[in-house]
N, C-alpha and C. Protein backbone atom coordinates (compact mmCIF):
# COMPACT_ATOMS: atom_id res chain seq x y z
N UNK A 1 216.42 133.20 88.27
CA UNK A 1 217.12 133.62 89.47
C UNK A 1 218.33 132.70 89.69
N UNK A 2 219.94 133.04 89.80
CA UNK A 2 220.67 132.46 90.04
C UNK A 2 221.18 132.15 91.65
N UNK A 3 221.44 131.43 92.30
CA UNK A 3 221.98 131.38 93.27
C UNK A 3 222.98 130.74 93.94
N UNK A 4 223.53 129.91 92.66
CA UNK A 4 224.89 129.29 92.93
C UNK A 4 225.96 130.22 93.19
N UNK A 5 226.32 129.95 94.11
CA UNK A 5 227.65 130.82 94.96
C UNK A 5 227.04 132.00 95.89
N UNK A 6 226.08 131.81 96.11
CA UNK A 6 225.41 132.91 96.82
C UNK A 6 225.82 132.48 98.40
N UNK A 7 225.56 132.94 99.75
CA UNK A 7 225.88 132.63 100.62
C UNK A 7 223.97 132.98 100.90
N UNK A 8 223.57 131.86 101.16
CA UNK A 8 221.41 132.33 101.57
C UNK A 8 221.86 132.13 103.45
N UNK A 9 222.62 131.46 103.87
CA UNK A 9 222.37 131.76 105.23
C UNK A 9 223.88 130.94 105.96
N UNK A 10 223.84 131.19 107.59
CA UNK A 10 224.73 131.32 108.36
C UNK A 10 224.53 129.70 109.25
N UNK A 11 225.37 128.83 109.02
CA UNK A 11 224.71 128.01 110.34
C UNK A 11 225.69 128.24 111.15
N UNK A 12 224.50 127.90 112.62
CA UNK A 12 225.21 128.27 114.00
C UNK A 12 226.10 126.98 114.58
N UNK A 13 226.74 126.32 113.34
CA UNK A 13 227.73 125.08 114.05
C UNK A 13 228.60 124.96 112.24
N UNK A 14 229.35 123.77 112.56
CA UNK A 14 230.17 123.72 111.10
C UNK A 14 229.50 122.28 111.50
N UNK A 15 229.30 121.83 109.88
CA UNK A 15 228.42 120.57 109.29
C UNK A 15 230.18 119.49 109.12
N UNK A 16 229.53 118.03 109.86
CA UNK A 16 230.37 117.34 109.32
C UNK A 16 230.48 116.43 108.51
N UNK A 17 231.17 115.89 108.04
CA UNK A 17 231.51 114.94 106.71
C UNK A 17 230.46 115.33 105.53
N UNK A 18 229.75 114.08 105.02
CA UNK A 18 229.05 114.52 104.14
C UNK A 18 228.18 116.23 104.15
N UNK A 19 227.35 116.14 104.87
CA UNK A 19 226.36 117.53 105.05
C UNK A 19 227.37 118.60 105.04
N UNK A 20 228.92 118.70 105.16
CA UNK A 20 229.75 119.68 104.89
C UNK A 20 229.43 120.27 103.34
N UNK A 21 229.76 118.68 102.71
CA UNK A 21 229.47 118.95 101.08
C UNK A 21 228.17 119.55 100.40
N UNK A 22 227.36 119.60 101.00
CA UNK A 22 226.09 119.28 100.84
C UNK A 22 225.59 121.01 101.38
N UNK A 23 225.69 121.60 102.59
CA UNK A 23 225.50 123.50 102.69
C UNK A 23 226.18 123.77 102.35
N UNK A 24 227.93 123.52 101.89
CA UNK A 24 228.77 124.35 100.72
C UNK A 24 228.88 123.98 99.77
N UNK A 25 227.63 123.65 98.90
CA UNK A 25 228.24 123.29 97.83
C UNK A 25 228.39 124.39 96.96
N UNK A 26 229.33 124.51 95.95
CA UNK A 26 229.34 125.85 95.11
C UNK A 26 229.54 127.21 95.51
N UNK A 27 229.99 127.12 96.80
CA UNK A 27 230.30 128.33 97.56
C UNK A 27 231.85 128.61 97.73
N UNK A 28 232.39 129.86 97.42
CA UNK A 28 233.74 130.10 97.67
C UNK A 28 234.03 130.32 99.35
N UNK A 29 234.97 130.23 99.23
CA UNK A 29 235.74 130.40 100.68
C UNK A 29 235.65 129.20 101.64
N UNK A 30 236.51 129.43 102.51
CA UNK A 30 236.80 128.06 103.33
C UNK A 30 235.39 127.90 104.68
N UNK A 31 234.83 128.79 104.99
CA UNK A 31 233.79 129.39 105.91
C UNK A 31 233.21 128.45 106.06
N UNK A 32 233.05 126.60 106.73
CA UNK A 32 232.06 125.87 106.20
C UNK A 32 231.13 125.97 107.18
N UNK A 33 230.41 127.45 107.87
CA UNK A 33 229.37 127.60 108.32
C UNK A 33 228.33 128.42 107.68
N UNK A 34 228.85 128.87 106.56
CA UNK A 34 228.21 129.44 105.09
C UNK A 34 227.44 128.10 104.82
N UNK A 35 226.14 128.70 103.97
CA UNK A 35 225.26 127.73 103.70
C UNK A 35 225.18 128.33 102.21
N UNK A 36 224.63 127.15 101.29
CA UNK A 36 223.94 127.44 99.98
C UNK A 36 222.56 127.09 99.97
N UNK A 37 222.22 127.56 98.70
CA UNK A 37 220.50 127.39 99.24
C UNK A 37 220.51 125.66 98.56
N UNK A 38 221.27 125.07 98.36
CA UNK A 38 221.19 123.66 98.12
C UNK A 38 221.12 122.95 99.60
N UNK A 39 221.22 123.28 100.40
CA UNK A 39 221.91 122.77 101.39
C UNK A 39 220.60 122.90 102.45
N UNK A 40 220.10 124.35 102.14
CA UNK A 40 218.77 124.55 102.78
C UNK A 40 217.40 123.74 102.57
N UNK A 41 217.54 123.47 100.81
CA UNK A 41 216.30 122.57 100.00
C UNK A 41 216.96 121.40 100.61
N UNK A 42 218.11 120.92 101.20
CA UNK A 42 218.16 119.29 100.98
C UNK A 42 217.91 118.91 102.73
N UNK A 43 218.00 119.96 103.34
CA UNK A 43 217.57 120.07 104.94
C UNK A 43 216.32 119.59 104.88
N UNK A 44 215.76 120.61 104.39
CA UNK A 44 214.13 120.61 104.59
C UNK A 44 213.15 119.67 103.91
N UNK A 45 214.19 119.34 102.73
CA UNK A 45 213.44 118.37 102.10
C UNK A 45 213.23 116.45 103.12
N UNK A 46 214.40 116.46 103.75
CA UNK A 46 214.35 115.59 104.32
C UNK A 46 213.33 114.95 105.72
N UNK A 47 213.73 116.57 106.38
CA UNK A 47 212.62 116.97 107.71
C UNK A 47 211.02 116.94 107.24
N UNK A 48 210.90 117.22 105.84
CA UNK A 48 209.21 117.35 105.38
C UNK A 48 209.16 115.90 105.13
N UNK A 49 209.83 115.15 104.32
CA UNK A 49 209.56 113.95 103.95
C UNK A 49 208.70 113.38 105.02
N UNK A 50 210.03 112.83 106.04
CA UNK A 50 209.29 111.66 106.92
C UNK A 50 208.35 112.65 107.90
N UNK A 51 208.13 113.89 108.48
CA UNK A 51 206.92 114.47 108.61
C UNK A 51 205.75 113.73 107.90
N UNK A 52 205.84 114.45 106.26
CA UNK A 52 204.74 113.81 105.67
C UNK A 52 204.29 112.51 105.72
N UNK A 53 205.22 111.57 105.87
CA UNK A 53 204.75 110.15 105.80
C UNK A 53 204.21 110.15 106.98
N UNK A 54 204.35 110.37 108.04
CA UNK A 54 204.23 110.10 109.74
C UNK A 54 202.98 110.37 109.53
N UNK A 55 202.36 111.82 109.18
CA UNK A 55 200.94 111.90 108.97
C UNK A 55 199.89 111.78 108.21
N UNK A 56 200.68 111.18 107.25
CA UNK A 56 199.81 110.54 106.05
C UNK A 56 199.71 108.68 106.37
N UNK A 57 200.41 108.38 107.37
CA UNK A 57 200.30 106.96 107.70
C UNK A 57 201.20 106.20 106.69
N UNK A 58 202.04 106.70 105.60
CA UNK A 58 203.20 105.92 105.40
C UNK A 58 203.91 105.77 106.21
N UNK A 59 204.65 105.74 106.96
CA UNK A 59 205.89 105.64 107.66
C UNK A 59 205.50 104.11 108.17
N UNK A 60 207.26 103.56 108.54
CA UNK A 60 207.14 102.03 108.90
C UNK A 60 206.98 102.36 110.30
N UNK A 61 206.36 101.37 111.15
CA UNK A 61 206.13 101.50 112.73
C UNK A 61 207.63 100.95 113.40
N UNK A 62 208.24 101.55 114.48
CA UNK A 62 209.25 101.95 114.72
C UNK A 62 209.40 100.43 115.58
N UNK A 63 210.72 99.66 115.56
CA UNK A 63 209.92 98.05 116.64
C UNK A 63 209.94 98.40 118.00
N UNK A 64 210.59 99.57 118.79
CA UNK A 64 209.44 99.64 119.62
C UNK A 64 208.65 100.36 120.51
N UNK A 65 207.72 100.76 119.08
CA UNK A 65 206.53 101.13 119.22
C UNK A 65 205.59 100.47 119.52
N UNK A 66 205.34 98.94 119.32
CA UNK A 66 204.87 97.90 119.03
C UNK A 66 204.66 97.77 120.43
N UNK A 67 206.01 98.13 121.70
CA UNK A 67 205.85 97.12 122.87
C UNK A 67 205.03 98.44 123.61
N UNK A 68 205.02 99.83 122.98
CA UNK A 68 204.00 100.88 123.49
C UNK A 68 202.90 100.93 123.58
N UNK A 69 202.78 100.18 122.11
CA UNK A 69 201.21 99.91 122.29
C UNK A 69 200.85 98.95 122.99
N UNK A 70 201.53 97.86 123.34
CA UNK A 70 200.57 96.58 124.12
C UNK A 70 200.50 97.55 125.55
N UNK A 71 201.66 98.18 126.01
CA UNK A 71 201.50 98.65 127.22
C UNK A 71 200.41 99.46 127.41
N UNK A 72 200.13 100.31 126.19
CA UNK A 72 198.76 101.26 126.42
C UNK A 72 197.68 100.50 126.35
N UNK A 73 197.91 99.64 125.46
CA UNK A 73 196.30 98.26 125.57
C UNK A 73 196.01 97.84 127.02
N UNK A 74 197.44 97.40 127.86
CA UNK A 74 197.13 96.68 129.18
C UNK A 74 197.04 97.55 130.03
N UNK A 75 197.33 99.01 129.81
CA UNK A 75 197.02 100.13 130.70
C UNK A 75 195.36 100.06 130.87
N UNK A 76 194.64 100.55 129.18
CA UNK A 76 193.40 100.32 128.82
C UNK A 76 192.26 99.90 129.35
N UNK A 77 192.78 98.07 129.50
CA UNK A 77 192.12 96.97 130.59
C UNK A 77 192.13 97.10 131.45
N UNK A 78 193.38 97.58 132.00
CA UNK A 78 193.26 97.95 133.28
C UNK A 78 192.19 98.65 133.72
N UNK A 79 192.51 99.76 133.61
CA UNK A 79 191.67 100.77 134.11
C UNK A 79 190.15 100.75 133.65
N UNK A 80 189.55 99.61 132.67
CA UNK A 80 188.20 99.62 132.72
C UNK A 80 187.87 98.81 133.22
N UNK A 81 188.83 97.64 133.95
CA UNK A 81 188.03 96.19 134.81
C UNK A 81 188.27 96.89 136.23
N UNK A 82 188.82 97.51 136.11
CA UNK A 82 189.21 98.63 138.17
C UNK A 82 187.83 99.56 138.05
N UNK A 83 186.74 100.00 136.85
CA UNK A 83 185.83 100.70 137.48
C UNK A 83 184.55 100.16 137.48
């Protein structure tokens, strides 16, 4: 199946700088709200990535997340030395 120069979909904004290059690539015409399906695999590939890590427990902990959790710890205490 070929699909270089194909137009697979429409985005509803024009992509800037790099990601311009990146949904037109190999596509004729100046249209840079034309997408290629390169552009679609390199979307999604990115959005699945750190998805996947997030719920597979790769992902690095964000710094601060760190001060979320003490707050939910001292929430925690709280509320079990108050009953």
């Amino acid at each position: 199946m070929q699909v270089a120069g194909v137009i697979v979909a429409k985005l509803p904004f024009e992509p800037f700088g790099l990601f311009t290059a990146v949904t037109h690539r190999n596509l004729p015409g100046t249209d840079m709200t034309d997408c290629a399906a390169f552009g679609i695999y390199a979307l999604a590939s990115v959005c699945v990535r750190e998805t996947l890590k997030r719920y597979l427990g790769f992902a690095k902990k964000i710094k601060g997340q760190d001060f979320m959790d003490m707050f939910n710890q001292a929430n925690a205490q709280a509320s079990s030395s108050s009953s």
